[in-house]
C-alpha atoms as a PDB file:
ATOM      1  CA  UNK A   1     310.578   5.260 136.825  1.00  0.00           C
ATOM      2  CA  UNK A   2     313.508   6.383 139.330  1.00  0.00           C
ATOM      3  CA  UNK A   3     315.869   5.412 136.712  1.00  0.00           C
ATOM      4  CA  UNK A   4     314.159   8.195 134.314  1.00  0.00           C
ATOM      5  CA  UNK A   5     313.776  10.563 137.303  1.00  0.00           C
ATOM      6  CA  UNK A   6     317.706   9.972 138.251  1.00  0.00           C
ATOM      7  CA  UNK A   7     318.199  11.039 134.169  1.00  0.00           C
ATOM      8  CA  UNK A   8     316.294  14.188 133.821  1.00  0.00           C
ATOM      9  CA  UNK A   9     315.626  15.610 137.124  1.00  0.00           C
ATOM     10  CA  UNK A  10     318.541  16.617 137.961  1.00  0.00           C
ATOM     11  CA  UNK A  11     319.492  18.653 134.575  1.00  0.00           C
ATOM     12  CA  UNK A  12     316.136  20.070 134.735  1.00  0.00           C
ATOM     13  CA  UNK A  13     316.414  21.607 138.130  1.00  0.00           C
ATOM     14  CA  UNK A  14     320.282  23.085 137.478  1.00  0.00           C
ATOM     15  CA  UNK A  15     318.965  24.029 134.107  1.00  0.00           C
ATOM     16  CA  UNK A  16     315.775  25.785 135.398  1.00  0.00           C
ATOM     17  CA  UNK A  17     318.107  27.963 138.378  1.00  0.00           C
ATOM     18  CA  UNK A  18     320.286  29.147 136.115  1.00  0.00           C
ATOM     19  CA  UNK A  19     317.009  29.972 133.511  1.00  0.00           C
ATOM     20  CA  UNK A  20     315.079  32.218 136.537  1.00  0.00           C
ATOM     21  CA  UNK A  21     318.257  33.875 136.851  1.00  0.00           C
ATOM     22  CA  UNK A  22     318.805  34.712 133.397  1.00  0.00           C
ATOM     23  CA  UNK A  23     315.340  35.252 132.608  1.00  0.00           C
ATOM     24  CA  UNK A  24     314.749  37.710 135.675  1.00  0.00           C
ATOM     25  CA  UNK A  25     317.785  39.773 135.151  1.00  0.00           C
ATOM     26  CA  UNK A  26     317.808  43.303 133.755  1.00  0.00           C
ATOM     27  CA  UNK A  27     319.668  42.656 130.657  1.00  0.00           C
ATOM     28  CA  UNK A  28     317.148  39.515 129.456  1.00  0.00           C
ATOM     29  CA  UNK A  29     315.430  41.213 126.864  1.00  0.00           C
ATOM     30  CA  UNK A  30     318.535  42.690 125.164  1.00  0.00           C
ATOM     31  CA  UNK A  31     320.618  39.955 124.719  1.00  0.00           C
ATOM     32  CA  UNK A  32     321.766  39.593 121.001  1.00  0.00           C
ATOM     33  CA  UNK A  33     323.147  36.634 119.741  1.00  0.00           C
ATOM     34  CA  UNK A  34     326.197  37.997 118.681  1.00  0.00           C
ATOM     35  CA  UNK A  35     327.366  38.973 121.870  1.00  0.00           C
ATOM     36  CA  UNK A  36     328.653  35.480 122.215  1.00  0.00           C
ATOM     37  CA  UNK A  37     332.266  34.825 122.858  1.00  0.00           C
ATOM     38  CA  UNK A  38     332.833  38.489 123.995  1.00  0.00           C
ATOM     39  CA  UNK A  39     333.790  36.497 127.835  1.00  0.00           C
ATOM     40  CA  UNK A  40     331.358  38.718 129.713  1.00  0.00           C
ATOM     41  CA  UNK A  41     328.354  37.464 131.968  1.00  0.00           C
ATOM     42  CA  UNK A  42     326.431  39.032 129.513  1.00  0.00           C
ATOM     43  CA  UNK A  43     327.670  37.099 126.507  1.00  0.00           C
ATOM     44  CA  UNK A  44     326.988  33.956 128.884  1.00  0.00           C
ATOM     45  CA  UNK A  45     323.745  34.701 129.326  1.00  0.00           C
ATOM     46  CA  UNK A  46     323.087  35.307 125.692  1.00  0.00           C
ATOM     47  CA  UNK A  47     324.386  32.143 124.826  1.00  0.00           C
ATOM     48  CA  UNK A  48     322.777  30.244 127.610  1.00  0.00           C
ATOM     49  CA  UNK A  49     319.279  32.047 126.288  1.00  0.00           C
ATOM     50  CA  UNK A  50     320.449  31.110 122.511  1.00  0.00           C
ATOM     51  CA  UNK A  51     321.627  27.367 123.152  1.00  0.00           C
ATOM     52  CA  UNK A  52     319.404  26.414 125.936  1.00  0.00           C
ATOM     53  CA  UNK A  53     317.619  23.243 124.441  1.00  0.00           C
ATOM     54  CA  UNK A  54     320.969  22.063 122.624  1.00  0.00           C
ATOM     55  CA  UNK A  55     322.955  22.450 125.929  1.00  0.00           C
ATOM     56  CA  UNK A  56     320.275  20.924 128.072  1.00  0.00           C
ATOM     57  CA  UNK A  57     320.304  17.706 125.631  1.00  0.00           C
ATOM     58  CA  UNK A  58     323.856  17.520 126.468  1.00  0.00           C
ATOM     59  CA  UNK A  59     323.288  17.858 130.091  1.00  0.00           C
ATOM     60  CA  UNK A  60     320.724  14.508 129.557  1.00  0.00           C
ATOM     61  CA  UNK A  61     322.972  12.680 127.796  1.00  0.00           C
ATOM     62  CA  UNK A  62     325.745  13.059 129.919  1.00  0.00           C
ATOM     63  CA  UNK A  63     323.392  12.110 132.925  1.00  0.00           C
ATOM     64  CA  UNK A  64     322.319   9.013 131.458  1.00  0.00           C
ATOM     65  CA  UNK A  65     325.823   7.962 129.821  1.00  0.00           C
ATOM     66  CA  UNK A  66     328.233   8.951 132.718  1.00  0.00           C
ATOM     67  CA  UNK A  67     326.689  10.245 135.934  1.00  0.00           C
ATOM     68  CA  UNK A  68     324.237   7.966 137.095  1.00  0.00           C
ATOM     69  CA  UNK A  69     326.211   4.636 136.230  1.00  0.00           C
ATOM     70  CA  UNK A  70     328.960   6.936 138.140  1.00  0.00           C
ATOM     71  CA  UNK A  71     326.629   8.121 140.515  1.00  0.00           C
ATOM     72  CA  UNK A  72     325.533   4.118 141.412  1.00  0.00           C
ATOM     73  CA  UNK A  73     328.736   2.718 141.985  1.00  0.00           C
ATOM     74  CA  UNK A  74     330.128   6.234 144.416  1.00  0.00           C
ATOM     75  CA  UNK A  75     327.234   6.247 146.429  1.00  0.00           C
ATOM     76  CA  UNK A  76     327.504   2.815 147.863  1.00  0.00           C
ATOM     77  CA  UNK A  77     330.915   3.649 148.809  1.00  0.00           C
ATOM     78  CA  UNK A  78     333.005   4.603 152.048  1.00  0.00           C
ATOM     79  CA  UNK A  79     332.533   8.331 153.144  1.00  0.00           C
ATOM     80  CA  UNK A  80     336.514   8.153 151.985  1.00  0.00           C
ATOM     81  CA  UNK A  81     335.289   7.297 148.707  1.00  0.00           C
ATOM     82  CA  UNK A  82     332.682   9.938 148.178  1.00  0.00           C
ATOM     83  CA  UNK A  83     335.223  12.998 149.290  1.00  0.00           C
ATOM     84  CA  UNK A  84     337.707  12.019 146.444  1.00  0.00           C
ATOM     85  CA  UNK A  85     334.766  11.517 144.418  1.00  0.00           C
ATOM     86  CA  UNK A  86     333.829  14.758 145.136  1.00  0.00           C
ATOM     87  CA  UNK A  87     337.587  16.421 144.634  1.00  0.00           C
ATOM     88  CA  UNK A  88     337.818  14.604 141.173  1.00  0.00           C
ATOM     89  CA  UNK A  89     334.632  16.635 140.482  1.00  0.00           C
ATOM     90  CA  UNK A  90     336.202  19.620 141.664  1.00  0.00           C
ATOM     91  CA  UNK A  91     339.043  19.078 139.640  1.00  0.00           C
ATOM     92  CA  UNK A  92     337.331  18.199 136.204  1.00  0.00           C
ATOM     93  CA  UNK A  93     335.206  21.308 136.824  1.00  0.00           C
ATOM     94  CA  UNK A  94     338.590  23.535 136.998  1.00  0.00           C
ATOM     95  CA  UNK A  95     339.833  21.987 134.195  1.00  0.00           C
ATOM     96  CA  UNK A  96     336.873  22.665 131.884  1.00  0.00           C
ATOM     97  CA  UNK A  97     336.568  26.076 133.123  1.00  0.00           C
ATOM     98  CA  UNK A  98     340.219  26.465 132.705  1.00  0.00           C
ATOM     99  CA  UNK A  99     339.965  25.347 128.932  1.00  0.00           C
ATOM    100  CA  UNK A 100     336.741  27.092 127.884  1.00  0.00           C
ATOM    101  CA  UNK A 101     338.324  30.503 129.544  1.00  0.00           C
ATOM    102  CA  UNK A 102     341.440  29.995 127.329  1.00  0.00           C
ATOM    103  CA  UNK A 103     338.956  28.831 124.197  1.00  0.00           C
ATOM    104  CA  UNK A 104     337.368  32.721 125.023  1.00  0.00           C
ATOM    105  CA  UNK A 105     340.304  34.535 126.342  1.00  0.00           C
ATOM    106  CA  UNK A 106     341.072  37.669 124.003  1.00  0.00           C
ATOM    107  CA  UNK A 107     344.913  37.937 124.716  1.00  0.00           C
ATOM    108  CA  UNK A 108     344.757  41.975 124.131  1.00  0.00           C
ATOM    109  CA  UNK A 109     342.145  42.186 127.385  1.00  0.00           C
ATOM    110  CA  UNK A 110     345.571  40.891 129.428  1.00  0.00           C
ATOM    111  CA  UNK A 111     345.717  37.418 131.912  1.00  0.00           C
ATOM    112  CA  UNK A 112     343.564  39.291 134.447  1.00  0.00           C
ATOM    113  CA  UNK A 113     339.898  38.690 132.236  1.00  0.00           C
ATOM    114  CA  UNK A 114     341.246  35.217 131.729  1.00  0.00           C
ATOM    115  CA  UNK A 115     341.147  34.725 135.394  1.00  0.00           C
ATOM    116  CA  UNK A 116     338.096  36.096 136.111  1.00  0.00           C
ATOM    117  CA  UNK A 117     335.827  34.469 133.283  1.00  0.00           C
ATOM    118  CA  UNK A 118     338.312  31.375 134.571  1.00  0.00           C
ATOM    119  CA  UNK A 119     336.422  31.851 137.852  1.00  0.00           C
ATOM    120  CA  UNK A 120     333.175  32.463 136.943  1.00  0.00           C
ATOM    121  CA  UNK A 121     332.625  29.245 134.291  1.00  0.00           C
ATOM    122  CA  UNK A 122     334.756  27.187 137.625  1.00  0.00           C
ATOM    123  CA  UNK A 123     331.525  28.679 140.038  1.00  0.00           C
ATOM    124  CA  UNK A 124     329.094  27.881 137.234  1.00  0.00           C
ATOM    125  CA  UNK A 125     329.625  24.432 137.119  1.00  0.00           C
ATOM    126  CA  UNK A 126     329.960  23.572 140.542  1.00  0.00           C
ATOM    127  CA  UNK A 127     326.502  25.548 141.300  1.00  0.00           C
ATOM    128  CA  UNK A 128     325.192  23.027 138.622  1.00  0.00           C
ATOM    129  CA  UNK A 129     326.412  19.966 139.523  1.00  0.00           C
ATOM    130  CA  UNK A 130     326.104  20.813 143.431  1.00  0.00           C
ATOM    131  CA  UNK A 131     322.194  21.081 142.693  1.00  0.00           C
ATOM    132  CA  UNK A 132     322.701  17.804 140.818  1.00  0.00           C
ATOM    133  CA  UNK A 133     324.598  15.691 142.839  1.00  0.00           C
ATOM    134  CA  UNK A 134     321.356  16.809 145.463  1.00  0.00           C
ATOM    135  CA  UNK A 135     318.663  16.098 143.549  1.00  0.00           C
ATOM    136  CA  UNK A 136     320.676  12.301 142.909  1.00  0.00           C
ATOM    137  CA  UNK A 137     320.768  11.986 146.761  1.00  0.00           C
ATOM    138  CA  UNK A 138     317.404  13.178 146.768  1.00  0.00           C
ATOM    139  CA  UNK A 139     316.618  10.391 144.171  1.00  0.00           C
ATOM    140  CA  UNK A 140     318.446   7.757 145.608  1.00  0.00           C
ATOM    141  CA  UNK A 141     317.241   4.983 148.071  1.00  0.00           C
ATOM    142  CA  UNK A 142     319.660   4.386 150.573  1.00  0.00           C
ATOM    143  CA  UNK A 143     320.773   0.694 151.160  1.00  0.00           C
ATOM    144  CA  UNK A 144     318.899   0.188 154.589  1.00  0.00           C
ATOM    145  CA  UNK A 145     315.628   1.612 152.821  1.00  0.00           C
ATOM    146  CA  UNK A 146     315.765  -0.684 149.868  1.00  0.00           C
ATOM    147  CA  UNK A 147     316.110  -3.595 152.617  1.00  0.00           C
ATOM    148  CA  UNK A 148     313.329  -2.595 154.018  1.00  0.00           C
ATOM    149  CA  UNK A 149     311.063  -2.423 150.876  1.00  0.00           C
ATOM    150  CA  UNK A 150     311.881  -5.714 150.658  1.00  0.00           C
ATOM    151  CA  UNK A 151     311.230  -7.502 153.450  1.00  0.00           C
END
């Protein structure tokens, strides 16, 4: 039961803060669909609101497949271990961010929209998996607890 907990927990809880934030914002009801790929908040939200159950599948998927296998073997390791674990994070969240801004990036609107959407995606992600990497700890028994279930 933790196992399943571990695997959709966490997605559901990023997925439902970034929902109430969309879904309580002024522009909710007037997002069109093809406002996508314009590399505004507002085509982000419209595609968040358009793609939510295909992008929270994903987000599932990739919890069961990589993070929590992941997850399992970093948390048992030395405080060392979890900070670089952490800056990897960081750095595959840049990276992504980097490449979807790019994938986005109308060269006319100059290197200074680039940036910014650059930024935004880069403080998307690490919202998301900063809620997710706390609902894990949340999940997770610590080694001393699971000894004393045990004995």
């Amino acid at each position: 039961m933790r196992k399943l907990l571990k695997v959709i927990l966490p997605p559901l809880i990023g997925f439902a803060v970034y929902f109430i934030a969309i879904r309580y914002s002024s522009v909710y009801f007037t997002l069109r669909i093809d406002e996508m790929g314009e590399g505004t908040i507002t085509a982000f939200m419209a595609y968040y609101r358009y793609f939510l159950p295909l992008l929270f599948t994903v987000a599932v998927l990739t919890q069961l497949l990589i993070v929590v296998p992941i997850w399992d073997r970093v948390f048992l390791k030395s405080t060392t271990g979890k900070f670089i674990s952490s800056l990897i994070l960081c750095l595959i969240c840049i990276l992504f961010a980097a490449g979807i801004s790019y994938t986005i990036w109308d060269k006319q609107s100059g290197v200074d929209h680039v940036i910014k959407v650059g930024l935004f995606m880069t403080a998307v992600q690490l919202v998301y998996w900063a809620v997710n990497l706390f609902v894990l700890y949340l999940l997770t028994k610590k080694p001393e607890q699971a000894a004393e279930v045990t004995e």
